[in-house]
Protein backbone atom coordinates (compact mmCIF):
# COMPACT_ATOMS: atom_id res chain seq x y z
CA UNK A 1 0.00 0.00 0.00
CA UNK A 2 2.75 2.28 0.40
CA UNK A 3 4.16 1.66 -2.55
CA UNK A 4 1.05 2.53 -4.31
CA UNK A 5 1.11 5.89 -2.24
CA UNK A 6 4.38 6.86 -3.75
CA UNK A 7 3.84 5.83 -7.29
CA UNK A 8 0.70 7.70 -7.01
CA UNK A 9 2.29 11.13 -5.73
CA UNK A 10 5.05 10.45 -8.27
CA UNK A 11 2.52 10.41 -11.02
CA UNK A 12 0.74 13.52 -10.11
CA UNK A 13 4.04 15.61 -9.91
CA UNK A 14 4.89 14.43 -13.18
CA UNK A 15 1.43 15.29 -14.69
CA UNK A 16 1.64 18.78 -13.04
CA UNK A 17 5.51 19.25 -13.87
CA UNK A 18 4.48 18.59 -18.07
CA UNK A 19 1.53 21.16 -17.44
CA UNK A 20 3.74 23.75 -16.46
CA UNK A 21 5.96 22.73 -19.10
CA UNK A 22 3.18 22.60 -21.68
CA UNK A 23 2.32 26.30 -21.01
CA UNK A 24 6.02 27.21 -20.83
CA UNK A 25 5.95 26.74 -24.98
CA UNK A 26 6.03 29.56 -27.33
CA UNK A 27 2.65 30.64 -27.92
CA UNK A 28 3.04 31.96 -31.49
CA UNK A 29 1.97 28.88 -33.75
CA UNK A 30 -1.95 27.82 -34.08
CA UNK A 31 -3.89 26.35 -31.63
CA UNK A 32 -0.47 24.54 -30.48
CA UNK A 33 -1.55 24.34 -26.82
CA UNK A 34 -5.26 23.75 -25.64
CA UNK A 35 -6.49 23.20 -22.02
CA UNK A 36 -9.47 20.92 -21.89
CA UNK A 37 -12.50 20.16 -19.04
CA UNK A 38 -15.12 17.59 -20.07
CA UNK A 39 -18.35 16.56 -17.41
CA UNK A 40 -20.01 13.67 -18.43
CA UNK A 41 -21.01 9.90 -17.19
CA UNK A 42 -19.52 6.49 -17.31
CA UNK A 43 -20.16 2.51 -17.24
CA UNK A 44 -18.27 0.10 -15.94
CA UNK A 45 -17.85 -3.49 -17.21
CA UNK A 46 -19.98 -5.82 -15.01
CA UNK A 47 -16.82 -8.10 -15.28
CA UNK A 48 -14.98 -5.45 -13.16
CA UNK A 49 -17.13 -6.71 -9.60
CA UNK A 50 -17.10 -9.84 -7.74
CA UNK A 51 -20.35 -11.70 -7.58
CA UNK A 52 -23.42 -9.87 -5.99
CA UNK A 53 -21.86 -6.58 -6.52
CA UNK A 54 -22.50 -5.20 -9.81
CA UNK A 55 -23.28 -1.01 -10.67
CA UNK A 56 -25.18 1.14 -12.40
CA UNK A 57 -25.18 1.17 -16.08
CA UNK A 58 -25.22 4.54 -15.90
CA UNK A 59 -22.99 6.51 -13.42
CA UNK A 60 -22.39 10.03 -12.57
CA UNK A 61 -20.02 12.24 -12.74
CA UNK A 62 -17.29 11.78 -15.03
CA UNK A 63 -14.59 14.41 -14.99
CA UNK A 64 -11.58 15.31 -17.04
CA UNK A 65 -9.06 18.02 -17.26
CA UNK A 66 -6.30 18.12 -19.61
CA UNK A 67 -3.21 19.98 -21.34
CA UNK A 68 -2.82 18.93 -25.34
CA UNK A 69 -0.01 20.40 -27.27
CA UNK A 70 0.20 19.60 -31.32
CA UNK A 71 3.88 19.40 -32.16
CA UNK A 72 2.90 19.07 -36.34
CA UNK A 73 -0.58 19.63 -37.34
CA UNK A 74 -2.31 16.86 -37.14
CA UNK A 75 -0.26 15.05 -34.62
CA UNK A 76 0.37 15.81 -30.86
CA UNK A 77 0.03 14.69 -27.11
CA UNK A 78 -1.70 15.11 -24.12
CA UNK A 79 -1.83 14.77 -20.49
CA UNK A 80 -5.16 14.25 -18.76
CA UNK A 81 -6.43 13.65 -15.69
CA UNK A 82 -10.11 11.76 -14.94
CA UNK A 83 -12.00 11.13 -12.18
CA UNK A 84 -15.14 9.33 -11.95
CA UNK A 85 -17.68 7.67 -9.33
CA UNK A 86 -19.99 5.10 -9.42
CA UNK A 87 -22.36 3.22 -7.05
CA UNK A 88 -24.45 0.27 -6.12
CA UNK A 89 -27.31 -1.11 -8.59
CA UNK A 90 -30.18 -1.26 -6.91
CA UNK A 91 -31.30 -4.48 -4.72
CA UNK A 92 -27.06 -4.67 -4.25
CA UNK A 93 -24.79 -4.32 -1.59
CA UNK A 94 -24.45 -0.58 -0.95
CA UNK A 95 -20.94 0.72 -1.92
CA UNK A 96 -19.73 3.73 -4.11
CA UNK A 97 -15.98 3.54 -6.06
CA UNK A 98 -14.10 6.55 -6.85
CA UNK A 99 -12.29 5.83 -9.73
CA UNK A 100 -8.85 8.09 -11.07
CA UNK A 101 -6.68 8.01 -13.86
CA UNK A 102 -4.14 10.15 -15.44
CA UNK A 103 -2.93 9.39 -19.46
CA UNK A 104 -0.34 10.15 -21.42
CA UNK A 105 -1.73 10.18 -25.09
CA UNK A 106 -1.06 10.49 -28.57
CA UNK A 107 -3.81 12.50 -30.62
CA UNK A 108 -4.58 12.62 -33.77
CA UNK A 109 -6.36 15.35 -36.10
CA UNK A 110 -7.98 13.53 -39.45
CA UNK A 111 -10.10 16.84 -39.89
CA UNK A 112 -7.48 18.45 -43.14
CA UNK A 113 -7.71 14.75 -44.78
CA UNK A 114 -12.18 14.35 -44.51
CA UNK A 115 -12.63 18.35 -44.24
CA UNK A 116 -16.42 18.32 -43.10
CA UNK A 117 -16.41 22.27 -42.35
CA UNK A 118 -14.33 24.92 -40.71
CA UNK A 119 -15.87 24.56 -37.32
CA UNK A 120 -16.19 21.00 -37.15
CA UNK A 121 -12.65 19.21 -36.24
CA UNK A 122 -12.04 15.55 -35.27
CA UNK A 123 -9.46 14.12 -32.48
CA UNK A 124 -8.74 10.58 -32.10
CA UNK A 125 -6.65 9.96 -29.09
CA UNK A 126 -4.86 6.85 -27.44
CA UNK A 127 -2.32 6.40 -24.84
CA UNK A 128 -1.50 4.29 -21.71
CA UNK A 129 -1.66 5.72 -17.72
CA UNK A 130 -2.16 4.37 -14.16
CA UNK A 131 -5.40 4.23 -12.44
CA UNK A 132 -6.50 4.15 -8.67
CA UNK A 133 -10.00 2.60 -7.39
CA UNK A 134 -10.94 3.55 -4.06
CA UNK A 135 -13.90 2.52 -2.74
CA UNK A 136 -15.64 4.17 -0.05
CA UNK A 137 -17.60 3.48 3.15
CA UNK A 138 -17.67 -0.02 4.48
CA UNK A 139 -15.16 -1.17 2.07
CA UNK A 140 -12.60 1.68 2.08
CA UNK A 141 -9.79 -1.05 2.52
CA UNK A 142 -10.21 -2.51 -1.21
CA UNK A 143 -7.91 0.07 -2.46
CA UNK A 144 -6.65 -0.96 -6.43
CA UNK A 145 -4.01 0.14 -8.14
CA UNK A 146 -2.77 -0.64 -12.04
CA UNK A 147 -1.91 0.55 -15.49
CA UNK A 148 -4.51 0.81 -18.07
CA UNK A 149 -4.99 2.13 -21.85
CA UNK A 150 -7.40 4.11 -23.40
CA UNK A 151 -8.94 5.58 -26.82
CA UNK A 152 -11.28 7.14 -27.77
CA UNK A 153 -12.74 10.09 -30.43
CA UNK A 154 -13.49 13.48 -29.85
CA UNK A 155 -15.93 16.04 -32.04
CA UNK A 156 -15.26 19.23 -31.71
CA UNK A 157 -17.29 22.48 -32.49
CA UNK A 158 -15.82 26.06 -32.84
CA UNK A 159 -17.79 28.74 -30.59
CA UNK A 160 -14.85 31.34 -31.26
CA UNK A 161 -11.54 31.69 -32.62
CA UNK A 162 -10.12 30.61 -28.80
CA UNK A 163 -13.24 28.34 -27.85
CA UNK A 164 -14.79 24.73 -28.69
CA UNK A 165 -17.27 22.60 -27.80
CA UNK A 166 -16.80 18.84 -27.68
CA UNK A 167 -18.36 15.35 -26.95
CA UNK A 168 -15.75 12.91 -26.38
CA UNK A 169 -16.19 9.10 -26.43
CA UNK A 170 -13.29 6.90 -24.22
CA UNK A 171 -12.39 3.58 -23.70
CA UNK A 172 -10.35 2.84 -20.28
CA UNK A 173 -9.00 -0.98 -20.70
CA UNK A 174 -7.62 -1.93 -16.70
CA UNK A 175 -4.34 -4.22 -17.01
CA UNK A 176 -5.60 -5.50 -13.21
CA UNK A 177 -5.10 -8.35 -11.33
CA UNK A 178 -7.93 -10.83 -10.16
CA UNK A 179 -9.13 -10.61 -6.79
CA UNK A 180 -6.74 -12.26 -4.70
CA UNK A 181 -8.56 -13.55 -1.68
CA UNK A 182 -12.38 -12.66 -3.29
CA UNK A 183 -13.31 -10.44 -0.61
CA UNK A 184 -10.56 -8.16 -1.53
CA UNK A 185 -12.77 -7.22 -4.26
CA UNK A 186 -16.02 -6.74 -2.01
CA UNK A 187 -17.07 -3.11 -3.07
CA UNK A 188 -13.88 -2.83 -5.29
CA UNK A 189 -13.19 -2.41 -9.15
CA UNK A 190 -10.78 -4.18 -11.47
CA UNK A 191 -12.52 -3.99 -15.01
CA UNK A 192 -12.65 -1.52 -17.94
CA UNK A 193 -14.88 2.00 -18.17
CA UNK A 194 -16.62 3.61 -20.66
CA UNK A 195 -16.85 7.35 -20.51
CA UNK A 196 -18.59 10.05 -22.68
CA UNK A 197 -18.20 13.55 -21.47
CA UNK A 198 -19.21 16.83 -23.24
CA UNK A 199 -16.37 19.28 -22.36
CA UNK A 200 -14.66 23.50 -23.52
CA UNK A 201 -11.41 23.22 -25.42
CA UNK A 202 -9.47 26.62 -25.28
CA UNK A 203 -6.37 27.36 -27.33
CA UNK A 204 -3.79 28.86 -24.99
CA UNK A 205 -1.79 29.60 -28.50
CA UNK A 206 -2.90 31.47 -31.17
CA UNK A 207 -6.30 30.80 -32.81
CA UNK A 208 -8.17 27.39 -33.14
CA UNK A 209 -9.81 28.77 -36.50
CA UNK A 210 -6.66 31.09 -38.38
CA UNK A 211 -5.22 28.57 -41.03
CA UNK A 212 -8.54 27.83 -42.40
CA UNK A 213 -9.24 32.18 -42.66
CA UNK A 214 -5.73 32.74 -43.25
């Protein structure tokens, strides 16, 4: 457990170290840095309980925050962070999980090859990260930590030469160990998550909109 405790503050250093970093780049070329903040809702696999326990198909909230930066232009990176809860189906035992993750990820901007308009833009994104499940109440000692990857798509819509709109669909796959004894996993998590968040992009560099005016 203490282990997990250090590999955990190590991670969120280095996430907040690459923000600063991220922010620390010139700020001359389009839409090269964006911060990101998406609310939404998620489902977890039914896989990811031990028997009896199972959740809600559909959970609330879903959170992310995140830095991208676009070192060509249609390929870049980002660091996110997500956090998401959910809770007990109903005639199950009572527990609620929070659920965290940060990602590193490589994104992807098809939008200049299938040009659908000038406001509409397309991100695919993928990457690998570490999670953390912490359950809450009666079964706060189930703590789980592991790696995990995720995808997913993002459709963006321009408001204003700065600001954007988006819906974002992800897929968090958990690289998690069985239960090991089965009560370890009483109110506990070790499957995969689907989240879909509608979120504000805005471009900390330049213009999101200036090379198709220009």
């Amino acid at each position: 457990m203490t282990s997990n405790f250090k590999l955990n503050k190590i991670s969120w250093l280095t996430l907040v170290m690459l923000f600063y970093c991220f922010l620390g780049v010139s700020q001359g070329e389009t839409s090269t840095i964006k911060a990101q903040f998406a609310l939404g809702v998620n489902s977890p696999s039914s896989s990811g309980f031990v028997s009896d326990f199972e959740a809600n198909s559909i959970n609330f909230p879903s959170i992310n925050l995140g830095v991208q930066y676009m070192f060509k232009p249609q390929l870049g990176g980002k660091f996110d962070f997500g956090f998401n809860r959910f809770s007990n189906l109903d005639n199950r035992p009572e527990f609620k999980v929070n659920y965290l993750r940060i990602n590193a990820q490589l994104v992807f901007d098809p939008s200049k090859i299938v040009d659908l308009s000038n406001r509409i833009r397309t991100f695919i994104h993928g990457g690998f990260g570490f999670s953390t499940v912490k359950p809450l109440g009666n079964y706060g000692q189930n703590k789980m930590a592991f790696l995990n990857a995720m995808a997913g798509i993002e459709f963006h819509y321009g408001i204003s030469d700065k600001l954007s709109v988006y819906l974002d669909t992800s897929y968090i796959l958990g690289f998690a160990k069985d239960f090991n004894p089965v009560s370890d996993g009483f109110g506990s998590f070790n499957g995969n998550l689907l989240t879909i968040t509608i979120g504000a992009s805005i471009s900390l560099s330049g213009c999101y909109y200036c090379e198709q005016n220009d």
